[in-house]
Protein backbone atom coordinates (compact mmCIF):
# COMPACT_ATOMS: atom_id res chain seq x y z
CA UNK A 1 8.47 -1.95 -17.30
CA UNK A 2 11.37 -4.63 -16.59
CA UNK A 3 11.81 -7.04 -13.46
CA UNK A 4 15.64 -5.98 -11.96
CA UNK A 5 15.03 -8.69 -9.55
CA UNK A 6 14.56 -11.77 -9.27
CA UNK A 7 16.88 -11.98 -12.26
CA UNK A 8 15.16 -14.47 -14.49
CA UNK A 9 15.14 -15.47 -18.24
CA UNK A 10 13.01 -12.16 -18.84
CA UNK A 11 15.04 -10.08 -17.05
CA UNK A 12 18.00 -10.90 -18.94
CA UNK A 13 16.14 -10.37 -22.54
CA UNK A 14 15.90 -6.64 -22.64
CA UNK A 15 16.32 -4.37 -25.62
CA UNK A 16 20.22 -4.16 -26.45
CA UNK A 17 21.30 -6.91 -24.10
CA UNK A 18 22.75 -10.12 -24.88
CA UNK A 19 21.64 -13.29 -23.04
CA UNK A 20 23.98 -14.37 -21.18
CA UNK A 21 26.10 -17.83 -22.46
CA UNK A 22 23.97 -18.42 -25.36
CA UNK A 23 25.63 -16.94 -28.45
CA UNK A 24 22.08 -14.52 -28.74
CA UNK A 25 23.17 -10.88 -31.05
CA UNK A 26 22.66 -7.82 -29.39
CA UNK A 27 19.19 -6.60 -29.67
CA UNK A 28 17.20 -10.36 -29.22
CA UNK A 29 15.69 -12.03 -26.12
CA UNK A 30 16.27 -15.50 -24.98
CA UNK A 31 14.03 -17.93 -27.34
CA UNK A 32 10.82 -18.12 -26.10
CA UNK A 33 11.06 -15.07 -23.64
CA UNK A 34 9.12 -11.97 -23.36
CA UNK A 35 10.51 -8.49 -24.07
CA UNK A 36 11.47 -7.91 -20.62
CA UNK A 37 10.45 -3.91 -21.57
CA UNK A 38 6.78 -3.71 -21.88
CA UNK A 39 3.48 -2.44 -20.28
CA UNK A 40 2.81 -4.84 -17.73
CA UNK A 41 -1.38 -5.84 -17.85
CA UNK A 42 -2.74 -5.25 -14.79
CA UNK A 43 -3.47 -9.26 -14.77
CA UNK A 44 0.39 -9.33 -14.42
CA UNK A 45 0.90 -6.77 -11.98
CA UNK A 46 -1.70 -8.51 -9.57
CA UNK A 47 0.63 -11.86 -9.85
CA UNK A 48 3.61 -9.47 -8.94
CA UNK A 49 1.74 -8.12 -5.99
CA UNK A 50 -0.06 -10.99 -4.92
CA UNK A 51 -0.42 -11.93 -1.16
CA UNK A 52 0.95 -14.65 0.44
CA UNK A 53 -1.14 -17.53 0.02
CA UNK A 54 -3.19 -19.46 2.90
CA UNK A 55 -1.66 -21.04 5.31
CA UNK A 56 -2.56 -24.68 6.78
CA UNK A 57 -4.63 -22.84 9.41
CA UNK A 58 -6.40 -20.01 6.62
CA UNK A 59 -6.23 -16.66 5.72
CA UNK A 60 -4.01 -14.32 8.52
CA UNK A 61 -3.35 -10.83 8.56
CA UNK A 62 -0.85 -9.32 6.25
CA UNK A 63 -0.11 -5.41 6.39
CA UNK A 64 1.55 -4.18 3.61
CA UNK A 65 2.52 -0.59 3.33
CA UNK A 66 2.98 1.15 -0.07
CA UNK A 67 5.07 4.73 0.01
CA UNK A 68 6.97 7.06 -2.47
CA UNK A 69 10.05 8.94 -1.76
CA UNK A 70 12.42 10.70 -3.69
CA UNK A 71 16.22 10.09 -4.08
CA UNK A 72 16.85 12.47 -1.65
CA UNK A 73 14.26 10.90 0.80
CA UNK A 74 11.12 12.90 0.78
CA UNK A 75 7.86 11.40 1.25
CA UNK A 76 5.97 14.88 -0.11
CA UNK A 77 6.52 17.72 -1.73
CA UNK A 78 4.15 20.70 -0.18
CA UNK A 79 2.38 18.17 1.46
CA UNK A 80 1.01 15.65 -0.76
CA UNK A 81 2.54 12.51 -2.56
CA UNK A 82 1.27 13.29 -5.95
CA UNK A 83 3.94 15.91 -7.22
CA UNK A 84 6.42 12.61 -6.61
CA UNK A 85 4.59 10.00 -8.45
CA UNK A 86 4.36 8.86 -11.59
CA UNK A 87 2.07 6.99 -14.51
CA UNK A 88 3.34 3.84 -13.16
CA UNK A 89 3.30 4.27 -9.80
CA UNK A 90 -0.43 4.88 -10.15
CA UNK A 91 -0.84 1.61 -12.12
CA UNK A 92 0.55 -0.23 -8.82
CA UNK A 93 -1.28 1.95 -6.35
CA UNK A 94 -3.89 1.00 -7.97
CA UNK A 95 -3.16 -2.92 -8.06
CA UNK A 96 -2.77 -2.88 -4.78
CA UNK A 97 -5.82 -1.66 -4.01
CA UNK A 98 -7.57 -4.01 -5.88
CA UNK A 99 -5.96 -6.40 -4.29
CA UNK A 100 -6.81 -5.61 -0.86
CA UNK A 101 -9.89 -6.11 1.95
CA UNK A 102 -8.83 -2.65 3.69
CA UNK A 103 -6.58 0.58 2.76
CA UNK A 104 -5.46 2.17 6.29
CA UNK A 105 -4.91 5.25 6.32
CA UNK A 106 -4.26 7.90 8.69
CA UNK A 107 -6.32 11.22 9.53
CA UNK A 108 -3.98 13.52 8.46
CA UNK A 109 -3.26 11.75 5.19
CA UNK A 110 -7.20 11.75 4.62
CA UNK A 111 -7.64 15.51 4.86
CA UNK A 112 -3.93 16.63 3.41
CA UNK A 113 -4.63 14.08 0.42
CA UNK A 114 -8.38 14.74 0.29
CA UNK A 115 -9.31 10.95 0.55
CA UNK A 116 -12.13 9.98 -1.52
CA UNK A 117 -13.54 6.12 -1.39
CA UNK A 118 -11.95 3.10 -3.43
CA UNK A 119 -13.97 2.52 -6.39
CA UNK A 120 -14.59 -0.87 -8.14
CA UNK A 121 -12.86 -1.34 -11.37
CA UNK A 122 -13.64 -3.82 -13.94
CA UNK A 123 -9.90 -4.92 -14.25
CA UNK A 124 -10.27 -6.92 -10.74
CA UNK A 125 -13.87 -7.39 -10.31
CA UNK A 126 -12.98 -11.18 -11.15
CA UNK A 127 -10.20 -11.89 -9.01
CA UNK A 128 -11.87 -9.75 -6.63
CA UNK A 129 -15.14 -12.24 -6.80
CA UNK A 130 -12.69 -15.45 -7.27
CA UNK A 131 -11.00 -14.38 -3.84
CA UNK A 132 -14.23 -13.61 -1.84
CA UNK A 133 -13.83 -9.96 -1.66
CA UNK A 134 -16.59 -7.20 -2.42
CA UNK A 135 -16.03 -5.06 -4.98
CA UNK A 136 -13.41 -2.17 -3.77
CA UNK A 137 -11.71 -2.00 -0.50
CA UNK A 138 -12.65 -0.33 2.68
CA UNK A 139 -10.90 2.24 3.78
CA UNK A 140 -9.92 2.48 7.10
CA UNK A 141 -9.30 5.65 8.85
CA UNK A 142 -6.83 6.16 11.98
CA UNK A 143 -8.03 9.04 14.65
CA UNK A 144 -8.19 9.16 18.10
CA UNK A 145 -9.38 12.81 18.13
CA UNK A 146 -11.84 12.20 15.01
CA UNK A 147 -10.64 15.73 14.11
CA UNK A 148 -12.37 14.37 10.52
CA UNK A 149 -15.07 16.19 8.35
CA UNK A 150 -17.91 14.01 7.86
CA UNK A 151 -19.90 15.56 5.53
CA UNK A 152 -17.09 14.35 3.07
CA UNK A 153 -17.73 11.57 0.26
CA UNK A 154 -15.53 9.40 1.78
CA UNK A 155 -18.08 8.70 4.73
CA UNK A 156 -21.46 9.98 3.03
CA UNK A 157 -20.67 7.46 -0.52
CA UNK A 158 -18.75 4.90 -0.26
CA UNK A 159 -19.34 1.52 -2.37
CA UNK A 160 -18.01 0.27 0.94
CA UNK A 161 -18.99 1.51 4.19
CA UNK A 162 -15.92 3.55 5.47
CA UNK A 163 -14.60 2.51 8.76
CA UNK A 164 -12.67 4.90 11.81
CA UNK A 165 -10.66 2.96 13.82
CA UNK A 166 -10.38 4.92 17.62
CA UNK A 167 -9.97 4.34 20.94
CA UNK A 168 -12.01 3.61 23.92
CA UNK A 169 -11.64 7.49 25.33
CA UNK A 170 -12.68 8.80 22.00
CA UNK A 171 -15.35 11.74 22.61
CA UNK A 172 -18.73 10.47 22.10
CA UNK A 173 -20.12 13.36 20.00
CA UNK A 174 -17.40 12.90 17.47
CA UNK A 175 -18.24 8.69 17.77
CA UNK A 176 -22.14 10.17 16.87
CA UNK A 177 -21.04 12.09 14.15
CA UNK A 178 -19.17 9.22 12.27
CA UNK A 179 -21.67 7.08 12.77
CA UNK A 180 -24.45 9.00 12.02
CA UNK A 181 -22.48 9.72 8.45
CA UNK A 182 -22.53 5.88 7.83
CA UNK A 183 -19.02 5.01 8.94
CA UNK A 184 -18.74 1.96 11.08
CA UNK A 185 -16.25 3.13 14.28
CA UNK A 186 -13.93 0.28 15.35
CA UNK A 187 -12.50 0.50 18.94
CA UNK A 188 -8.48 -0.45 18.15
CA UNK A 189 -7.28 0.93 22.02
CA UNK A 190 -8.03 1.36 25.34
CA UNK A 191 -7.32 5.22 25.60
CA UNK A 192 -7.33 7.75 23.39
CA UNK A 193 -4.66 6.23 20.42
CA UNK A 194 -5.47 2.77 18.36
CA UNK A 195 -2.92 -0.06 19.49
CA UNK A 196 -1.51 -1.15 15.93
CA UNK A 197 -1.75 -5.05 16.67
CA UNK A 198 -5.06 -4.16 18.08
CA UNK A 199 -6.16 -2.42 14.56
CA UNK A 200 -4.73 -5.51 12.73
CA UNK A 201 -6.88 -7.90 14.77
CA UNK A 202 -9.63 -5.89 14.91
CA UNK A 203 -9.91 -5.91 10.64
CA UNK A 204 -9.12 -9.71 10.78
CA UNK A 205 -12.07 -10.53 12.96
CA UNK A 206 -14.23 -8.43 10.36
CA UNK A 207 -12.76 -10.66 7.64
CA UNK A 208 -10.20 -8.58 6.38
CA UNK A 209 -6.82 -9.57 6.48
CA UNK A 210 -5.36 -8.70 3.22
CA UNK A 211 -4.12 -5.16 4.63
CA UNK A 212 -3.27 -2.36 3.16
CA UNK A 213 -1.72 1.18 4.46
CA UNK A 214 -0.59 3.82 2.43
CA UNK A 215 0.17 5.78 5.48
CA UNK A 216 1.18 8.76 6.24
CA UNK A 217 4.83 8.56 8.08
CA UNK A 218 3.46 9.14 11.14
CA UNK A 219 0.99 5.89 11.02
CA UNK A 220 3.63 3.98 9.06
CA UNK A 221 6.07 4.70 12.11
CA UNK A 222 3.71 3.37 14.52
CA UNK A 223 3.07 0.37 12.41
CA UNK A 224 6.97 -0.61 12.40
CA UNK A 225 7.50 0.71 16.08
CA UNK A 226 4.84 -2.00 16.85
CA UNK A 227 6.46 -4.48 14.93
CA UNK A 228 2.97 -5.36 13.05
CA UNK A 229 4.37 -4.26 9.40
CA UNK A 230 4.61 -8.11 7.35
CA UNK A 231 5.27 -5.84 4.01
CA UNK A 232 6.58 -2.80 2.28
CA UNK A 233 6.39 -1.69 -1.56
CA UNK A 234 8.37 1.22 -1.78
CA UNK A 235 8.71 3.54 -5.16
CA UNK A 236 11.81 5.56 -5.48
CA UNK A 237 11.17 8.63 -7.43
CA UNK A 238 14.25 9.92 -9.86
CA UNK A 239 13.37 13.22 -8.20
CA UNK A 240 14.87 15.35 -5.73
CA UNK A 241 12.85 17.70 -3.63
CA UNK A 242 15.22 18.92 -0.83
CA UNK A 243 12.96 20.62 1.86
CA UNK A 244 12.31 19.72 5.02
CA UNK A 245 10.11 17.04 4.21
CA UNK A 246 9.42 13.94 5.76
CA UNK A 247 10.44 10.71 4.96
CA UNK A 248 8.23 7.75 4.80
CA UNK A 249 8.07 6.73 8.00
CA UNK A 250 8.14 9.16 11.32
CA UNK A 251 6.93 8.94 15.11
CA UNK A 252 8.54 6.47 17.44
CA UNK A 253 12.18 4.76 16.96
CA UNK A 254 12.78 1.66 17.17
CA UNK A 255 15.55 -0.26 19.57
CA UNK A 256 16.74 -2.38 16.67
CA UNK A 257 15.98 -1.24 12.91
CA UNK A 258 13.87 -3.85 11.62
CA UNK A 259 15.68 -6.11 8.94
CA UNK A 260 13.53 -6.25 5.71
CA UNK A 261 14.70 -8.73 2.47
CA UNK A 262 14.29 -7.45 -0.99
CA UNK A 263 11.94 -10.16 -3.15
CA UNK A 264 11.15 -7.70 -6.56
CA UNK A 265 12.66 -5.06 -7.89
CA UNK A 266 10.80 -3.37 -11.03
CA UNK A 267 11.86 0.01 -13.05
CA UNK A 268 10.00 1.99 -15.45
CA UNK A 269 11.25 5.25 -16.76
CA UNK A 270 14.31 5.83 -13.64
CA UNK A 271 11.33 4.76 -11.15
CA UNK A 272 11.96 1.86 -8.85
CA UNK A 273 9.80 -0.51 -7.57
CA UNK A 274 11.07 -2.60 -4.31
CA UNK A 275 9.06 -4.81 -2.74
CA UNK A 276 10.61 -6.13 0.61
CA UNK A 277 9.14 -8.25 3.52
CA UNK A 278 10.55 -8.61 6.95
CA UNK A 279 12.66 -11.06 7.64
């Protein structure tokens, strides 16, 4: 893998390249730098990905999506994500999720991706203890029907209780049913839907506030409609699917598109790696 951006003294000493102003051959690095092409440790991918850091006040909720889509803007191919991903792409889906408290996710992602729970991995068990966190995320599920099968491992085994975020008008049978599974229901709404800021706040006053969503489009739209997106790591696939299918975010427009600046840019094999953060 090689950082595109920021450009730095290891982005400019690649294989083939010539630093820039120093007289270097073609074929060398800077003195002193690291092949900028290499198999990033998942030590350095967690620095990449890190969260912002505390404020004066503490820890605050950041939501950070993380998405694939092909050139040609497709989210899935036959409905899943997988067919679009890659080796690498993996290796940061799964930094990210051992960097965060919480994975949202919504419903229809759980049963089209068949959603199992996070599982600890020795990789981050330290940073994970270092930063206060258990040992794998929670994940968070989005339903106001709760249209979910509970009999699956993600409710009946999880190293960390799973949690169903709902609304107030949820049916109370389908409230039982979670529950009685072992996930922990989280009223996020007043009606049927969950309120996005509501969801946020509702995780922060549980202690999590290093979020997480890896959608689908429809719950990414309704995080940016809401305006409660801080984050988005986006992988470009060198693949083109054509179809009719959807792109990485869906429901709800907004009045204004929301301005996002770029602040990494990583490839590996024609994948790209963006990281951008609202503005």
């Amino acid at each position: 893998m090689r950082r595109l951006f920021p450009v730095t003294d290891e982005t400019v000493a690649r294989p083939g390249g010539t630093a820039p102003d120093t007289g270097e051959v073609p074929g060398s690095a800077l003195p002193g730098a690291e092949p900028a092409d290499h198999e990033w440790t998942f030590e350095e991918l967690a620095a990449a990905y890190a969260y912002p850091e505390p404020g004066p006040g503490g820890l605050v909720p950041w939501l950070r999506a993380n998405m694939v889509s092909t050139l040609d803007g497709a989210a899935q191919h036959e409905g899943r994500s997988q067919p679009i991903s890659g080796a690498t792409d993996m290796r940061i889906f799964g930094t990210l999720r051992g960097l965060a408290d919480v994975v949202i996710v919504g419903a229809e992602t759980v049963r089209q991706e068949e959603y199992r729970p996070a599982r600890a991995r020795e990789a981050f068990a330290a940073l994970r203890k270092e930063a206060g966190q258990g040992p794998a995320p929670a994940i968070a599920v989005v339903s106001a029907s709760l249209d979910l099968d509970f009999s699956r491992p993600l409710f009946t085994s999880p190293l960390v209780p799973t949690l169903v975020l709902t609304g107030a008008a949820a049916a109370p049978d389908r409230v039982a049913a979670a529950e009685k599974a072992g996930a922990r229901v989280v009223i996020a709404g007043d009606g049927m839907g969950v309120d996005p800021a509501r969801a946020v706040a509702a995780l922060a006053d549980l202690g999590m506030t290093r979020l997480l969503t890896e959608g689908g489009p429809r719950l990414l739209g309704q995080l940016i409609a809401a305006g409660v997106l801080d984050e988005l790591c986006l992988t470009v696939s060198p693949m083109l699917a054509a179809g009719d299918a959807q792109r990485i975010a869906g429901g709800p427009s907004v009045t204004v598109p929301r301005r996002f600046a770029l602040v990494s840019l990583l490839e590996e094999e024609g994948f790209l790696f963006g990281r951008y953060r609202r503005t």
